[in-house]
PDB file of N, CA and C in Angstrom:
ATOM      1  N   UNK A   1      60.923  73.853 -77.917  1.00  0.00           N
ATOM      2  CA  UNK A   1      60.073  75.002 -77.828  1.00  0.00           C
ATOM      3  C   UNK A   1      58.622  74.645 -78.176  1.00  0.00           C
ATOM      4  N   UNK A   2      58.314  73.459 -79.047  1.00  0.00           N
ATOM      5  CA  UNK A   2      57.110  73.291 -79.573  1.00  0.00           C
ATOM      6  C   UNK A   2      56.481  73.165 -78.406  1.00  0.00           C
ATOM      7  N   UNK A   3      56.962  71.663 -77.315  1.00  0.00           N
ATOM      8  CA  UNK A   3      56.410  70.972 -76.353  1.00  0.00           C
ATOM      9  C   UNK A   3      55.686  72.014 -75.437  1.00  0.00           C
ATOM     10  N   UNK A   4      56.624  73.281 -74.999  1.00  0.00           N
ATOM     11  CA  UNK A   4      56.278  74.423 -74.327  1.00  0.00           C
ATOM     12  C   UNK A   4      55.187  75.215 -74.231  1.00  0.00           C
ATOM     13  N   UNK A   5      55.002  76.005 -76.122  1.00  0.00           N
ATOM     14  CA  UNK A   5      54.205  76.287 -76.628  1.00  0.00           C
ATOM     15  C   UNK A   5      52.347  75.220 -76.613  1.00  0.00           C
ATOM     16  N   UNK A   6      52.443  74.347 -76.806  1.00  0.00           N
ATOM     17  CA  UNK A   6      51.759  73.566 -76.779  1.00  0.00           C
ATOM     18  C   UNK A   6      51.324  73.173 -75.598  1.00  0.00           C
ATOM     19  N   UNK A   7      52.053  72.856 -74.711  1.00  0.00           N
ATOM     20  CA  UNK A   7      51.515  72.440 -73.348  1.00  0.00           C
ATOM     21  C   UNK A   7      50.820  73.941 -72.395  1.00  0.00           C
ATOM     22  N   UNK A   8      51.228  74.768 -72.995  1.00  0.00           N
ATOM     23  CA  UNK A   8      50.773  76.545 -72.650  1.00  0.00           C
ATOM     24  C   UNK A   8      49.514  76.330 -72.975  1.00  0.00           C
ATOM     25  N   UNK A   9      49.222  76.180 -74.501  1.00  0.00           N
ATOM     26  CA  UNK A   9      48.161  76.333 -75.279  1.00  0.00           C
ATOM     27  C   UNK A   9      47.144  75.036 -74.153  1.00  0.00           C
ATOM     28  N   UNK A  10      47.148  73.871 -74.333  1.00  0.00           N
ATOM     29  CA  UNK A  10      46.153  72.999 -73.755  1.00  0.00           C
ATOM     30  C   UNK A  10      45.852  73.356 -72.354  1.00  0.00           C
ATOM     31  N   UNK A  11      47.041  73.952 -71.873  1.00  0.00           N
ATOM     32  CA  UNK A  11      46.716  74.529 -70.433  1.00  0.00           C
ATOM     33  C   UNK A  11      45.568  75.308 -70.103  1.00  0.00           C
ATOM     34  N   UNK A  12      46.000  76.106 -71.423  1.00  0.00           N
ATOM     35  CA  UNK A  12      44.935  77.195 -70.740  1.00  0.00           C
ATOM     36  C   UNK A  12      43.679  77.379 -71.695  1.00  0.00           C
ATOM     37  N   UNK A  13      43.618  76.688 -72.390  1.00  0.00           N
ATOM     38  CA  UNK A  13      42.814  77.296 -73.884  1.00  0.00           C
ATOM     39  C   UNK A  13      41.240  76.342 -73.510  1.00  0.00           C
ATOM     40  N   UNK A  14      41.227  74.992 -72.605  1.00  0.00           N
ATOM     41  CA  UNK A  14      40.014  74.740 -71.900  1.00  0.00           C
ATOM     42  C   UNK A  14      39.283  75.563 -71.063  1.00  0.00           C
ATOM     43  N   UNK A  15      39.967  76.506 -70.704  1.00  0.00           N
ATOM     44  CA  UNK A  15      39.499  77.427 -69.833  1.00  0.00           C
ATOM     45  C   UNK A  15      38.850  79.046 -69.790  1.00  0.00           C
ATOM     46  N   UNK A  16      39.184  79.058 -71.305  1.00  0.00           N
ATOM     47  CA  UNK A  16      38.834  80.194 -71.802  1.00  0.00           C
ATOM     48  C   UNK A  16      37.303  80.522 -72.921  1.00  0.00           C
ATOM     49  N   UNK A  17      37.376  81.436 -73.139  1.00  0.00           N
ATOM     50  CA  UNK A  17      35.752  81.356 -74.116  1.00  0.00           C
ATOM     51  C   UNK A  17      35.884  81.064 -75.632  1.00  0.00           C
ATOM     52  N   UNK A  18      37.233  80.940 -75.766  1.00  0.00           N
ATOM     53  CA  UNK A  18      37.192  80.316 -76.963  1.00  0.00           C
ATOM     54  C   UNK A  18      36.513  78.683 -77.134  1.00  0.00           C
ATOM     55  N   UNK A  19      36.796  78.237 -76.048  1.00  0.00           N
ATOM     56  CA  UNK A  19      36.493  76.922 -76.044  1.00  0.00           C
ATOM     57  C   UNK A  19      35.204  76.505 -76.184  1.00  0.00           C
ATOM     58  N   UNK A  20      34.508  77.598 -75.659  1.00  0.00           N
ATOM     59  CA  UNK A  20      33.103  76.677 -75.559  1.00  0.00           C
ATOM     60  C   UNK A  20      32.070  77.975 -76.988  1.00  0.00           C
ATOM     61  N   UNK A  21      32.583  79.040 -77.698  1.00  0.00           N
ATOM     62  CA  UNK A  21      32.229  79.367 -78.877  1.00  0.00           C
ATOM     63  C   UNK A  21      33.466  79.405 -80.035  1.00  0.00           C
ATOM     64  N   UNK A  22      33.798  78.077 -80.544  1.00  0.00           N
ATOM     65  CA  UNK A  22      33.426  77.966 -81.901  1.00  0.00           C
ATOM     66  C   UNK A  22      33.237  77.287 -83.039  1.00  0.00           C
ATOM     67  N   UNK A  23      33.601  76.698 -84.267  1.00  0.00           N
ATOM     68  CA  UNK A  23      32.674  76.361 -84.934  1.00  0.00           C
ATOM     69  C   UNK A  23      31.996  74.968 -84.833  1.00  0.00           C
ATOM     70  N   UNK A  24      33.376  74.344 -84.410  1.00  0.00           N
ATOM     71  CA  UNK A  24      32.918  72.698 -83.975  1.00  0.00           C
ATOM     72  C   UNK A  24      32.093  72.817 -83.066  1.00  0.00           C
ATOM     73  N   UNK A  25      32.129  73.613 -81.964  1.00  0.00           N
ATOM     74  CA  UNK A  25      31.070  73.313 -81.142  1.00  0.00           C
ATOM     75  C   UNK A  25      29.488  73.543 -81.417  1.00  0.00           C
ATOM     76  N   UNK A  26      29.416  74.805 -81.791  1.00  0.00           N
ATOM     77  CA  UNK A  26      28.226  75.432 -82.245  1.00  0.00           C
ATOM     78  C   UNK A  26      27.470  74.210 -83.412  1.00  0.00           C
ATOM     79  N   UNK A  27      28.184  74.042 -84.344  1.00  0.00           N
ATOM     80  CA  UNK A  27      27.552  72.745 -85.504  1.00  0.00           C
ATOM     81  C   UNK A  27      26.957  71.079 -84.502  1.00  0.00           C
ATOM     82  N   UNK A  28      27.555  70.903 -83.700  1.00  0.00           N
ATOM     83  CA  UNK A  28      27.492  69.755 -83.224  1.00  0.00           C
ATOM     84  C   UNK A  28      26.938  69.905 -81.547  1.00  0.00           C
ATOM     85  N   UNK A  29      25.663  69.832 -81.004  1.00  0.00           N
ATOM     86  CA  UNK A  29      25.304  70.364 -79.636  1.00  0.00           C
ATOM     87  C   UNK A  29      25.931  68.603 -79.161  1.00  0.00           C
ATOM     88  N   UNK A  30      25.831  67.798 -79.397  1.00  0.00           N
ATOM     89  CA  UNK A  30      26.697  66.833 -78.533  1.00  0.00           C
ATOM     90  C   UNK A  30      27.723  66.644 -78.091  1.00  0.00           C
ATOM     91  N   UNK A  31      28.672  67.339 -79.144  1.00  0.00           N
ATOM     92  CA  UNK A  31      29.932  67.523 -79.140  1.00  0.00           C
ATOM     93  C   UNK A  31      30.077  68.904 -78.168  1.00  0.00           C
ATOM     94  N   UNK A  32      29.334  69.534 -78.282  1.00  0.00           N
ATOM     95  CA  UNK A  32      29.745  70.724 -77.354  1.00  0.00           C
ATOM     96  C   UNK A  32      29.377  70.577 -76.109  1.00  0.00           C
ATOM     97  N   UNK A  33      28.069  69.679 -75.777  1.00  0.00           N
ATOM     98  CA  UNK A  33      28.242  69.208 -74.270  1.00  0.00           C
ATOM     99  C   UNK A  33      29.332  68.494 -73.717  1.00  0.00           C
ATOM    100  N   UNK A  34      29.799  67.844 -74.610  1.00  0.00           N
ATOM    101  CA  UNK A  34      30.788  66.810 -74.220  1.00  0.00           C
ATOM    102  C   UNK A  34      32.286  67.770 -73.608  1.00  0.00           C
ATOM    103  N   UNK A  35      32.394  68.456 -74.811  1.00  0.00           N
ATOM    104  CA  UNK A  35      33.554  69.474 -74.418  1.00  0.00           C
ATOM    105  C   UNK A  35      33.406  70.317 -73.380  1.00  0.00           C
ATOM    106  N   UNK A  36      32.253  70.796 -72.802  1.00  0.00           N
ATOM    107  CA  UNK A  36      32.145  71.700 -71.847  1.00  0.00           C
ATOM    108  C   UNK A  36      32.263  71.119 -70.048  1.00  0.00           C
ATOM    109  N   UNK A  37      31.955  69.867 -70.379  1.00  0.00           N
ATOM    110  CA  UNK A  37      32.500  68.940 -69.256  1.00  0.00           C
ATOM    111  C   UNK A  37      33.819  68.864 -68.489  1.00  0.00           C
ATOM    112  N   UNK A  38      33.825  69.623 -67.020  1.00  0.00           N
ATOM    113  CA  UNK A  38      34.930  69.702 -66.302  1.00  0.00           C
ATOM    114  C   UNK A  38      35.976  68.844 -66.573  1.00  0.00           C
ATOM    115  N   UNK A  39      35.501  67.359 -66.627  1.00  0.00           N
ATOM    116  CA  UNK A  39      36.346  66.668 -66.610  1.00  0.00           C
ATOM    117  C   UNK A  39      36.900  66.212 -68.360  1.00  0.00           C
ATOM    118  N   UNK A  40      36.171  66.562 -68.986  1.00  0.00           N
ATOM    119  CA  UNK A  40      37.421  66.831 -70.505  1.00  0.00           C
ATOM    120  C   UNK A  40      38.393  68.079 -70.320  1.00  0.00           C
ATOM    121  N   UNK A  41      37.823  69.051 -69.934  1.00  0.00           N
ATOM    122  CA  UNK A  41      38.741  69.841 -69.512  1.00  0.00           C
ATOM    123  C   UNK A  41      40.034  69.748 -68.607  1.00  0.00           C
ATOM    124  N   UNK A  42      39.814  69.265 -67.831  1.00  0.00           N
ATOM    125  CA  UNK A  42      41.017  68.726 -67.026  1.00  0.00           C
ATOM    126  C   UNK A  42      41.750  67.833 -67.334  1.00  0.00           C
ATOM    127  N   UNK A  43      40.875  67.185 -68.054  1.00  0.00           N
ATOM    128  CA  UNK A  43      42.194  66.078 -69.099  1.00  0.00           C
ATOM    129  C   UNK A  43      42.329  66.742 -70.177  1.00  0.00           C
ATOM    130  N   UNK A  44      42.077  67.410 -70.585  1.00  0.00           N
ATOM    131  CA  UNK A  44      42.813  68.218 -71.749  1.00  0.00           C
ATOM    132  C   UNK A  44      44.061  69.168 -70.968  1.00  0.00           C
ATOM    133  N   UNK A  45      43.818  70.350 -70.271  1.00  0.00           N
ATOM    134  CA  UNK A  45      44.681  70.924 -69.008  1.00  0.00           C
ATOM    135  C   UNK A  45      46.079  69.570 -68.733  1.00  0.00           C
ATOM    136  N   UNK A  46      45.615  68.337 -68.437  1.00  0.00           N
ATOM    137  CA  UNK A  46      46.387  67.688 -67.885  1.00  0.00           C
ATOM    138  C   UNK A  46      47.765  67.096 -69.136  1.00  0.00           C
ATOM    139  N   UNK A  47      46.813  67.182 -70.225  1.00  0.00           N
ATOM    140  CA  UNK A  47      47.885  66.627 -71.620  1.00  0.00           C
ATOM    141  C   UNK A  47      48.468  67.717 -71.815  1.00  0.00           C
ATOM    142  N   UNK A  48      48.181  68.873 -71.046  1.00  0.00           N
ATOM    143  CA  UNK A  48      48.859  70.527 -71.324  1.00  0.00           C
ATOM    144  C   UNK A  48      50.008  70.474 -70.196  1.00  0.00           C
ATOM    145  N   UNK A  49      49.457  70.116 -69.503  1.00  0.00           N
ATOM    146  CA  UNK A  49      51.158  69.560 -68.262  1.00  0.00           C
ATOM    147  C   UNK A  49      51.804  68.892 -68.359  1.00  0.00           C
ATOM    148  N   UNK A  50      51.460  67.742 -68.950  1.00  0.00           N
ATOM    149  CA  UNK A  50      52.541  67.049 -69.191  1.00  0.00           C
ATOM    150  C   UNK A  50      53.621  67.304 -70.261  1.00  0.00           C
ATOM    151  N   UNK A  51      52.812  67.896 -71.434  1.00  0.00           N
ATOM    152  CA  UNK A  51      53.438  68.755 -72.763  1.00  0.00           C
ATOM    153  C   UNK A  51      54.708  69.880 -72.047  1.00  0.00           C
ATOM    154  N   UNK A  52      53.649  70.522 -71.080  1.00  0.00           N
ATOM    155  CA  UNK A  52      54.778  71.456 -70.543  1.00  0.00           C
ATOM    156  C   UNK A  52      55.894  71.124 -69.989  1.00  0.00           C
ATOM    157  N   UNK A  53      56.037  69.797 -68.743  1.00  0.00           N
ATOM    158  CA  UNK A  53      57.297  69.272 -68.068  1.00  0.00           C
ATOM    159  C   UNK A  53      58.000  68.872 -68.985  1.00  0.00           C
ATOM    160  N   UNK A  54      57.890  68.045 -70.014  1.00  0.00           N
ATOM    161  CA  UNK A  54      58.644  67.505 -71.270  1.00  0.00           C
ATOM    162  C   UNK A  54      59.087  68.757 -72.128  1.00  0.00           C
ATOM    163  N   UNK A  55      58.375  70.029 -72.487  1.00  0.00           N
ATOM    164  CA  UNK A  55      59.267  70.890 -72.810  1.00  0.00           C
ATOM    165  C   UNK A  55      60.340  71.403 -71.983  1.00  0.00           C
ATOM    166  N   UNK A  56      60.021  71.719 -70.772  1.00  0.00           N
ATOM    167  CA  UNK A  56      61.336  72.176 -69.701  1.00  0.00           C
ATOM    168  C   UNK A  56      61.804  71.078 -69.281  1.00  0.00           C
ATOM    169  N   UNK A  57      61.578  70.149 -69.542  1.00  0.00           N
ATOM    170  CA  UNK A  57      62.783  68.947 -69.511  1.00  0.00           C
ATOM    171  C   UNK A  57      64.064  69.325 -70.976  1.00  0.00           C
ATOM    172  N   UNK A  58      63.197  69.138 -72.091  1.00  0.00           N
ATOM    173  CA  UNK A  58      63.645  69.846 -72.572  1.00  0.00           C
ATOM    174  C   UNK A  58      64.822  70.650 -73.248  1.00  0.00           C
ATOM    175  N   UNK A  59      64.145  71.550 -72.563  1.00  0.00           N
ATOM    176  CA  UNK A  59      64.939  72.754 -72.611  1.00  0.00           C
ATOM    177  C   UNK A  59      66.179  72.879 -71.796  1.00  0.00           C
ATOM    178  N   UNK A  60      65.593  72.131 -70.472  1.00  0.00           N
ATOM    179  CA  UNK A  60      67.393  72.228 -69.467  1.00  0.00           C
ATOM    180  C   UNK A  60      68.176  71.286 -70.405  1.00  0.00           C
ATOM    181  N   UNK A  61      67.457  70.438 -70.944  1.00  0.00           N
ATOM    182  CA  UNK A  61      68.579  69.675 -71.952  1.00  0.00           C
ATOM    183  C   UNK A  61      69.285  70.269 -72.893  1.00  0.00           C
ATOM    184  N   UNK A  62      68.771  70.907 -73.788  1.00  0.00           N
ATOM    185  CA  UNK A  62      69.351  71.734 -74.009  1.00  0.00           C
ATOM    186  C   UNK A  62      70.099  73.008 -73.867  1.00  0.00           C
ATOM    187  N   UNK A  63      70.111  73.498 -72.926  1.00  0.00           N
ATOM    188  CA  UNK A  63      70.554  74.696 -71.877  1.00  0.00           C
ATOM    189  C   UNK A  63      72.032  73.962 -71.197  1.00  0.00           C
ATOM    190  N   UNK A  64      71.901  72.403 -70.751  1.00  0.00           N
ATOM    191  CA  UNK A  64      72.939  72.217 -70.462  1.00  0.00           C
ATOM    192  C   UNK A  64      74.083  71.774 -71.780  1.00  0.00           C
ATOM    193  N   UNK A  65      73.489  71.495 -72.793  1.00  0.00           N
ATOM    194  CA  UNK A  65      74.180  70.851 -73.686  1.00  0.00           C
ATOM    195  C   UNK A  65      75.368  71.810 -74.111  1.00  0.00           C
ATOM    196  N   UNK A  66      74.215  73.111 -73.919  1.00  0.00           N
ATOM    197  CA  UNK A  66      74.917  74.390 -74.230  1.00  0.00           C
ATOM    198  C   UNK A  66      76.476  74.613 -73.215  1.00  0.00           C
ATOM    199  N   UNK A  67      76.083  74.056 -72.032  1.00  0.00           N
ATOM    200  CA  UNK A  67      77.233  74.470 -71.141  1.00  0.00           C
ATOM    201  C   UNK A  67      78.261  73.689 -71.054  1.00  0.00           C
ATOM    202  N   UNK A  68      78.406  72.398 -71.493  1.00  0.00           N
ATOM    203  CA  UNK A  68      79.333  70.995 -71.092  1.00  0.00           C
ATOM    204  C   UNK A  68      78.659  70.133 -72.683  1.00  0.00           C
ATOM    205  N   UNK A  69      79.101  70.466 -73.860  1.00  0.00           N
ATOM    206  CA  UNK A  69      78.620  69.489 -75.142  1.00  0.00           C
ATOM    207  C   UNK A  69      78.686  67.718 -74.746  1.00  0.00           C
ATOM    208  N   UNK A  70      77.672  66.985 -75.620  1.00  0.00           N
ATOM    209  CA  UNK A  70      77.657  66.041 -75.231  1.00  0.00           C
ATOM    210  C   UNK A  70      79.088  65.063 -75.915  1.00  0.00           C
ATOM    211  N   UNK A  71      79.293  64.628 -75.018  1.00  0.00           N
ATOM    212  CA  UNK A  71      80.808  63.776 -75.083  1.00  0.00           C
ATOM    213  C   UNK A  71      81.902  63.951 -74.918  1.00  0.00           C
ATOM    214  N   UNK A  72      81.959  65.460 -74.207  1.00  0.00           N
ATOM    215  CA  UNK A  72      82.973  66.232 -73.181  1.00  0.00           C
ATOM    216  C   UNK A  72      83.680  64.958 -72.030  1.00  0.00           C
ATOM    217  N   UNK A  73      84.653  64.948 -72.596  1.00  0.00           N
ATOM    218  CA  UNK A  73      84.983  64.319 -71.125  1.00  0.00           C
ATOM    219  C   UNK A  73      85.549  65.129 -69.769  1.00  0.00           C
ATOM    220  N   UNK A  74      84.979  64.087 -68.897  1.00  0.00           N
ATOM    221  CA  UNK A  74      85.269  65.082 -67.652  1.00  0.00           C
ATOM    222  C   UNK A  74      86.602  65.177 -66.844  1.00  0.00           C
ATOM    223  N   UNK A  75      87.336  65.657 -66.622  1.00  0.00           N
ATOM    224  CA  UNK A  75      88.753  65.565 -66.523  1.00  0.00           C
ATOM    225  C   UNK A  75      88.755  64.842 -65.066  1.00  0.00           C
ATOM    226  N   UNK A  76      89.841  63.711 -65.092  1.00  0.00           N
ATOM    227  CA  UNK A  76      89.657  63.064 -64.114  1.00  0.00           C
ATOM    228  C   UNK A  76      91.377  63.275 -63.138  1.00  0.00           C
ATOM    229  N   UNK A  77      90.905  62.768 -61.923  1.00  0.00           N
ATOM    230  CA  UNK A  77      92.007  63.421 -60.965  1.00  0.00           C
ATOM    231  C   UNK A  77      93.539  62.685 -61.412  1.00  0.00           C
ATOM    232  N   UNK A  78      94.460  63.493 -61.243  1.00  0.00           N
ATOM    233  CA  UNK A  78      96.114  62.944 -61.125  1.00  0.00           C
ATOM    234  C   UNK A  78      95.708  61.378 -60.811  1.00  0.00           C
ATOM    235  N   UNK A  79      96.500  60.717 -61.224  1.00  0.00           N
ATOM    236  CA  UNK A  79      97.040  59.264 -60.571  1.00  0.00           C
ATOM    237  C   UNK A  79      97.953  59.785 -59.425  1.00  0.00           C
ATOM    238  N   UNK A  80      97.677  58.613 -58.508  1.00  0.00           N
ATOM    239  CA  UNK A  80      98.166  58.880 -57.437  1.00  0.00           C
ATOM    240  C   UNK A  80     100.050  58.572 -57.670  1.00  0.00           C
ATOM    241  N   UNK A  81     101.042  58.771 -57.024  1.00  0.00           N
ATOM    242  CA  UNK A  81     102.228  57.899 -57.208  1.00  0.00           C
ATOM    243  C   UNK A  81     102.742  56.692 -56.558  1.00  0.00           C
ATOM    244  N   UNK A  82     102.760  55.573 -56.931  1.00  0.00           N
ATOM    245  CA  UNK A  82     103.097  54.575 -56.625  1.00  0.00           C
ATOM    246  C   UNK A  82     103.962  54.256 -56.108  1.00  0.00           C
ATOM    247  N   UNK A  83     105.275  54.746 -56.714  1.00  0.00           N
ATOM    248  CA  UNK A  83     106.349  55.209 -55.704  1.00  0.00           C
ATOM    249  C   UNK A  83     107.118  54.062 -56.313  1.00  0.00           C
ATOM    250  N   UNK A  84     107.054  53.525 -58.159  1.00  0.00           N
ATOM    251  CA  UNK A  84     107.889  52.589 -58.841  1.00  0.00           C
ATOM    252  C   UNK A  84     108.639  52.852 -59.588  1.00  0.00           C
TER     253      UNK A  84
END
C-alpha cells in the first residue's frame, strides 16, 4: 500500500501549486528554479510510476496469495494405468 500511496503522491504533487509555493522553495531562489523545471518534474512524475507499477505489482501479489497461499500444491492429474 505504501508503494501505491507514494507513487500517487510523486505523480501528481509536481504538478500542482504546492510544488512551486513552499518553504524550501521560497528560502532558496536556485533551488526553486531548479524544481520548477519540466524536466525535474517529469523525473520526479516518472519515480511516481514506477512507485506505482511496483505497488500494483504488489498488490496482485498479494490479492493472489490471498486466493491459492504460497506452497499450495497444485493437484496433479491421475496416473495413467499401466496395465501391471
Amino acid at each position: 500500500m505504501y508503494l501505491l500511496e507514494t507513487g500517487l503522491v510523486l505523480l501528481v504533487a509536481p504538478w500542482s501549486t504546492f510544488w512551486e509555493r513552499n518553504w524550501l522553495v521560497e528560502t532558496s531562489p536556485l533551488l526553486g528554479g531548479v524544481i520548477r523545471l519540466a524536466a525535474v518534474r517529469g523525473a520526479v512524475s516518472g519515480v511516481g510510476v514506477v512507485n506505482l507499477c511496483a505497488g500494483l505489482w504488489e498488490l496482485a501479489v498479494s490479492l493472489l496469495a490471498l486466493v491459492r497461499p504460497v506452497g499450495a500444491s497444485v493437484p496433479r492429474p491421475p496416473e495413467p494405468d499401466r496395465g501391471t
